[in-house]
Protein backbone atom coordinates (compact mmCIF):
# COMPACT_ATOMS: atom_id res chain seq x y z
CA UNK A 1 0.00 0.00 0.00
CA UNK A 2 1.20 3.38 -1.26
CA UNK A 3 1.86 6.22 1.64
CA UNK A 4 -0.77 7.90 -0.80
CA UNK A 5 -4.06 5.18 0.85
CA UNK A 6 -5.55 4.97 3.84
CA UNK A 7 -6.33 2.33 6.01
CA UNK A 8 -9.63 0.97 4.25
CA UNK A 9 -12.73 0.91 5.90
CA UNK A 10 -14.99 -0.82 3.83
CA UNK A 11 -17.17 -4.02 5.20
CA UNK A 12 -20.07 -5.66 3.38
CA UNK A 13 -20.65 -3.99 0.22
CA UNK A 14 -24.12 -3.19 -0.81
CA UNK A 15 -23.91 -4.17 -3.99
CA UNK A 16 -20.95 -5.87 -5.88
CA UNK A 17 -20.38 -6.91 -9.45
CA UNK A 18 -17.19 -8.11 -11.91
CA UNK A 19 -16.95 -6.65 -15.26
CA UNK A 20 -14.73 -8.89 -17.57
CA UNK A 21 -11.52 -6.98 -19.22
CA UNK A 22 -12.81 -5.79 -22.38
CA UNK A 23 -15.99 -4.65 -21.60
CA UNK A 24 -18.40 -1.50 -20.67
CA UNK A 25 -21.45 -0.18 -18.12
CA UNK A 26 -23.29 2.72 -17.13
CA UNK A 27 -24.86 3.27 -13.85
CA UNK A 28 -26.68 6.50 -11.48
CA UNK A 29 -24.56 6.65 -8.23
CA UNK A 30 -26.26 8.19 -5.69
CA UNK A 31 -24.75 11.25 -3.45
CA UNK A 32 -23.40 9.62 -0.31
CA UNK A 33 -22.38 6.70 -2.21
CA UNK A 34 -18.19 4.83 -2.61
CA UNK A 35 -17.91 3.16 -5.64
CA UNK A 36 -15.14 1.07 -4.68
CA UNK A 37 -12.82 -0.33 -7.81
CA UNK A 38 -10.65 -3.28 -7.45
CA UNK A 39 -7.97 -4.49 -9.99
CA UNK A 40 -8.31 -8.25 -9.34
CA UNK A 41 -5.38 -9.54 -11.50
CA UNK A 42 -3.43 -6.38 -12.00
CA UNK A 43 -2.62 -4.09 -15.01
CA UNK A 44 -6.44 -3.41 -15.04
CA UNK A 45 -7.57 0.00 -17.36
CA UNK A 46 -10.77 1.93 -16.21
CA UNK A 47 -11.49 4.53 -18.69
CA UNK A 48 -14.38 6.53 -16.89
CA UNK A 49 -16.42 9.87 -17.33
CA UNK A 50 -18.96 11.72 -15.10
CA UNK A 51 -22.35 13.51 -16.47
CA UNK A 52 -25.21 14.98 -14.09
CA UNK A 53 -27.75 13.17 -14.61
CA UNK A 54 -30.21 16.31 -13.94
CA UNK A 55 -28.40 18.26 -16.33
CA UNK A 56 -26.03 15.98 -19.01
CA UNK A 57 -24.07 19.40 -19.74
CA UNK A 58 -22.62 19.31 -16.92
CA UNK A 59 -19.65 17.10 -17.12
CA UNK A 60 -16.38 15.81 -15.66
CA UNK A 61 -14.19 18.50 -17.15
CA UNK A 62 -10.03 16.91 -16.56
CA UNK A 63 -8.30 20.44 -16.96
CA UNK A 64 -10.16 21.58 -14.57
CA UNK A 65 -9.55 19.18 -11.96
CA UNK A 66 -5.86 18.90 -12.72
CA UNK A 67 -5.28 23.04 -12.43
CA UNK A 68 -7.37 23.57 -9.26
CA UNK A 69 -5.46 20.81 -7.64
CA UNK A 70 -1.45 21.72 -9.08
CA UNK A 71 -1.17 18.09 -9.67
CA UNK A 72 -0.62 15.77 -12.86
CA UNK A 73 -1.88 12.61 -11.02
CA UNK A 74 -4.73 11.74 -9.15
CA UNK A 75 -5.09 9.90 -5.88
CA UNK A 76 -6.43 9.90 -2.59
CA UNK A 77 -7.03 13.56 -1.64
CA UNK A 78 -8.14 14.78 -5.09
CA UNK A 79 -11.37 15.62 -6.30
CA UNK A 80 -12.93 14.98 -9.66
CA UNK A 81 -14.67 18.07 -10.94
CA UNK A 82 -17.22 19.29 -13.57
CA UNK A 83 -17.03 21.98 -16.32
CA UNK A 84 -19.47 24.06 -13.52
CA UNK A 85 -17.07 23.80 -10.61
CA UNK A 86 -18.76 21.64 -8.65
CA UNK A 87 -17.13 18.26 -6.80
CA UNK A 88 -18.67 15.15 -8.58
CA UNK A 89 -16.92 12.90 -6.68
CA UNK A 90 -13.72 12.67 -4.45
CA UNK A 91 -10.67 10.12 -4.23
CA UNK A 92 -11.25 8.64 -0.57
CA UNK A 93 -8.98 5.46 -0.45
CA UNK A 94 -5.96 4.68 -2.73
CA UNK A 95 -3.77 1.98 -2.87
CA UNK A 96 -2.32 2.80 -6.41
CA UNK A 97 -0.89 6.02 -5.79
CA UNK A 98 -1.00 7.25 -9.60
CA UNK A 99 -3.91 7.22 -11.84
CA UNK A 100 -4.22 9.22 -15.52
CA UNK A 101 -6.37 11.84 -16.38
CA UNK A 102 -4.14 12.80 -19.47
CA UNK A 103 -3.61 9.75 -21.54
CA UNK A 104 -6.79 9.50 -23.55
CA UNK A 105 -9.33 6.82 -25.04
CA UNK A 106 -8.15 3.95 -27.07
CA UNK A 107 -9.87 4.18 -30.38
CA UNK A 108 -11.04 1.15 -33.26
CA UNK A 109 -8.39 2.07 -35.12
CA UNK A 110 -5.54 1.85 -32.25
CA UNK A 111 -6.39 -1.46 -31.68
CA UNK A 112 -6.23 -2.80 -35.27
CA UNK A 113 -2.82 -1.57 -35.66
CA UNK A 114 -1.49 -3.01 -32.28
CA UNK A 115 -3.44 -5.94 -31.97
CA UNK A 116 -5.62 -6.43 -34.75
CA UNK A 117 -9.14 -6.43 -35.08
CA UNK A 118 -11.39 -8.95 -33.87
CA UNK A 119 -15.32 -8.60 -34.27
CA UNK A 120 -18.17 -9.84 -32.25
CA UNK A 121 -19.15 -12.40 -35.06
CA UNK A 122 -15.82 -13.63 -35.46
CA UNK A 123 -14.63 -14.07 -31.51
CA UNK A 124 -18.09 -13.41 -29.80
CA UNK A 125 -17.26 -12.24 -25.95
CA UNK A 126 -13.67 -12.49 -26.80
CA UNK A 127 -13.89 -9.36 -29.49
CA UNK A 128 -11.49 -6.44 -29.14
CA UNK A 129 -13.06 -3.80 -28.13
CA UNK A 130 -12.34 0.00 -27.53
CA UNK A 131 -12.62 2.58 -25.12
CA UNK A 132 -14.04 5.19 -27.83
CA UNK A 133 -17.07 3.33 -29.47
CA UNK A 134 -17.12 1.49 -25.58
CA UNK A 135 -18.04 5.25 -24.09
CA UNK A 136 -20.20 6.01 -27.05
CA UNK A 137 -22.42 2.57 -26.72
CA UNK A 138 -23.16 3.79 -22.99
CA UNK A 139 -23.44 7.43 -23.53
CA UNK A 140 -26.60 6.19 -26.24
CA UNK A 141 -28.55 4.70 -23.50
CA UNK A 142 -28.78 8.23 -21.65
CA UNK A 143 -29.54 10.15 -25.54
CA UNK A 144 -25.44 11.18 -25.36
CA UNK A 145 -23.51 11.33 -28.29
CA UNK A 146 -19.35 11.93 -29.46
CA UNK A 147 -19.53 15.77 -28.58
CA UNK A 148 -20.54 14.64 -25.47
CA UNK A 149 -18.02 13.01 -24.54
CA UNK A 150 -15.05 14.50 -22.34
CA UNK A 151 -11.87 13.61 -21.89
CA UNK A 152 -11.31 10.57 -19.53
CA UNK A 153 -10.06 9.33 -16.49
CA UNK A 154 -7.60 6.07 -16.75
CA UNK A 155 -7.81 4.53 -13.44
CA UNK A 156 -4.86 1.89 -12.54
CA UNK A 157 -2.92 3.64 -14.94
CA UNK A 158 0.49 5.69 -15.08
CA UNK A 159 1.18 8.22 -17.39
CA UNK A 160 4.38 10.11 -16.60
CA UNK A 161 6.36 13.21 -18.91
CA UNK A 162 9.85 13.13 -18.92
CA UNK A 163 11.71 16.54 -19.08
CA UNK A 164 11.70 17.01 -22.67
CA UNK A 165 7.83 16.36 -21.87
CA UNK A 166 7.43 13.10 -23.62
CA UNK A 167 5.02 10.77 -22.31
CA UNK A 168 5.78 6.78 -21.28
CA UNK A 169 2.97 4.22 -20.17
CA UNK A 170 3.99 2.56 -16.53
CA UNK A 171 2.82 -0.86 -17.40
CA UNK A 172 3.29 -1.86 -13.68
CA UNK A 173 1.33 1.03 -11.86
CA UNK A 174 -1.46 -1.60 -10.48
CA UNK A 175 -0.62 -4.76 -8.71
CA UNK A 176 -3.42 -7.67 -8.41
CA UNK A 177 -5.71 -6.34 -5.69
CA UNK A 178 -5.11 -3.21 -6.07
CA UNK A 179 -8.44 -0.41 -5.17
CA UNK A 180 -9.28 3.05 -5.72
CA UNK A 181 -12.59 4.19 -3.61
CA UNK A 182 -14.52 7.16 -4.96
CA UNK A 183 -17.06 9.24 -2.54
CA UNK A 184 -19.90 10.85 -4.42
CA UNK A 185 -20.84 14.15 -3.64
CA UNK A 186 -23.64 14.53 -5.93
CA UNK A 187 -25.66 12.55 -7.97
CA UNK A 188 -23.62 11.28 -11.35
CA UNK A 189 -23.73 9.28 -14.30
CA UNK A 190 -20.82 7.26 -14.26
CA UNK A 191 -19.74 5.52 -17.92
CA UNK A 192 -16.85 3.20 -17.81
CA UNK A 193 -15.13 0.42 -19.60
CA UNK A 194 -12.55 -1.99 -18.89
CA UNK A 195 -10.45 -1.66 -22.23
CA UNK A 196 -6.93 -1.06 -22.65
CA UNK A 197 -5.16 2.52 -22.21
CA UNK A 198 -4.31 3.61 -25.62
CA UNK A 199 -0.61 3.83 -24.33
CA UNK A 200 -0.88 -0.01 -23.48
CA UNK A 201 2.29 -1.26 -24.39
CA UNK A 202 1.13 -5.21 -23.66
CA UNK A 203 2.06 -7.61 -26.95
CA UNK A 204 -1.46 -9.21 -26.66
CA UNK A 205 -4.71 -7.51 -26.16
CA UNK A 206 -5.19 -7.45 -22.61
CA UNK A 207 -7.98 -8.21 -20.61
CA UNK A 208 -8.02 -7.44 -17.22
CA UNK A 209 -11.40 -7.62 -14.58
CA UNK A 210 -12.37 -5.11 -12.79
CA UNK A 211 -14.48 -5.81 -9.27
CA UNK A 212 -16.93 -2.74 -8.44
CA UNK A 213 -18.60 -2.48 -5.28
CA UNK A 214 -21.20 0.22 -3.89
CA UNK A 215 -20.92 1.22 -0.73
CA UNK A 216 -22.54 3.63 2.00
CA UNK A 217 -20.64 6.84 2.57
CA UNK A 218 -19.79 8.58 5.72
CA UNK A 219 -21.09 12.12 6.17
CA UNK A 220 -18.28 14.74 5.50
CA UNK A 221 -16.76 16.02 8.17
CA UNK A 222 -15.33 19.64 7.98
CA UNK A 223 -11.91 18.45 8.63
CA UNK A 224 -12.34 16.12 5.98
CA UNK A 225 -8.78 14.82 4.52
CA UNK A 226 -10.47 15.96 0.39
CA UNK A 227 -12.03 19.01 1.35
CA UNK A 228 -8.94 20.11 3.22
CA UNK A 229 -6.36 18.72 0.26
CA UNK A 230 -6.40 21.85 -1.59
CA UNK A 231 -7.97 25.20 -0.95
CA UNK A 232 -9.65 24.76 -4.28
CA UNK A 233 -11.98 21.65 -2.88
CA UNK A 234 -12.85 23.68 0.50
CA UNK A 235 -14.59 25.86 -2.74
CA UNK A 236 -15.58 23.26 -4.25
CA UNK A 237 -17.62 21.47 -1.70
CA UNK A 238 -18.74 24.66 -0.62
CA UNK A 239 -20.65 24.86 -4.30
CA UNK A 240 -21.49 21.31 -4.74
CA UNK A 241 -23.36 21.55 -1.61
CA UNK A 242 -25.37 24.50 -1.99
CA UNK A 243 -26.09 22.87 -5.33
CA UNK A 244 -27.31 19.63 -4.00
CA UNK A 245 -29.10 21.78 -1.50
CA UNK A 246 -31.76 22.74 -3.76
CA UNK A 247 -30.77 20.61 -6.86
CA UNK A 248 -33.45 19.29 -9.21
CA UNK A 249 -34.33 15.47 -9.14
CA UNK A 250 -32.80 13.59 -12.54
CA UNK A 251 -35.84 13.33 -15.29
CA UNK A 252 -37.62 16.22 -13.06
């Protein structure tokens, strides 16, 4: 465990599910809700993106999030912003330590040049799919299309810029077991897939589970270790809640 976790605190789950390597889902998560993600064999890839469900314009804006927080990585501490300021969701457990908001989504055409293509008909659950086409088959489901989508979180994964500013793939970031606990702090759409990071370096496709697992938050405390990270989330809280105080219910 990196000096960047904290001891975790999670028991039972209240809900708990595997997606395969490879694959994609959508879900609501609730305010006052941990999704907890856990990297069961290690090298796992979660490309993710956050919408309001009330209002899909508001979204999980990376540049944002990076700037108000001086950092270049995310991990416990951090918060995970929208395009209106506002906290969708902070980092409360870690045990990665690094995890990319920077790298991108791995396109169709990425994977047929590194690892050829292999269709549904051909290999059935055992295609190669993408993150691109992977975020736009969710975002359909909620009336989203490609301008919707933002640019990504990679969680498990390294991206690092040397000082000429060229960019390497860590392809050891995330051990087996490794988990990353994010703490709603409003309602959100959450897309994700399990597909490779387009900086993937790995000589076969790879295919890595993911284990998610909902659990029920603790209220936050004022001394809270996110909203006292950076002076920008002491703002940002500030906003989400006075948002959430009188927010409208999603399809209302």
């Amino acid at each position: 465990m990196t000096s960047s976790s904290a001891p975790s605190s999670f028991a039972t789950p209240l809900y708990e599910d595997t997606l395969p390597g490879g694959a994609h889902w959508s879900f609501t998560v609730r305010r006052g809700i941990t999704l907890r993600l856990i990297d069961v064999e290690g090298g796992a890839n979660v490309g993710m993106v956050f919408f309001n469900p009330a209002n899909t314009l508001e979204r999980y804006n990376a540049p944002d999030t990076l700037k108000g927080q001086h950092t270049f990585k995310l991990t416990r501490g951090h918060c995970l912003y929208s395009d209106m300021g506002r906290i969708f969701c902070s980092i409360v457990e870690d045990s990665v330590g690094w995890h990319d908001t920077v790298g991108g989504t791995l396109t169709a055409a990425m994977v047929a040049d590194r690892w050829g293509t292999r269709t549904y008909q051909e290999a059935r659950n055992d295609w190669t799919q993408n993150g691109h086409d992977s975020f736009l088959v969710e975002a359909a489901k909620y009336g989203l299309t490609r301008r919707d989508l933002p640019a990504p979180l990679n969680l498990f994964s390294r991206v690092q810029a040397d000082e000429a500013g060229a960019l390497t793939f860590d392809p050891g970031n995330s051990p087996a077991g490794s988990s990353v606990a994010l703490r709603f702090e409003m309602d959100t759409l959450v897309l994700f897939h399990t597909c490779p990071h387009p900086m993937s370096t790995a000589a076969d496709y790879p295919r890595r589970p993911v284990t998610y697992q909902f659990h029920r938050a603790e209220p936050v405390a004022e001394d809270d270790y996110c909203r006292t990270f950076r002076p920008e989330n002491q703002r940002g809280f500030a906003n989400t809640e006075l948002y959430t105080a009188c927010a409208p219910t999603a399809g209302h």
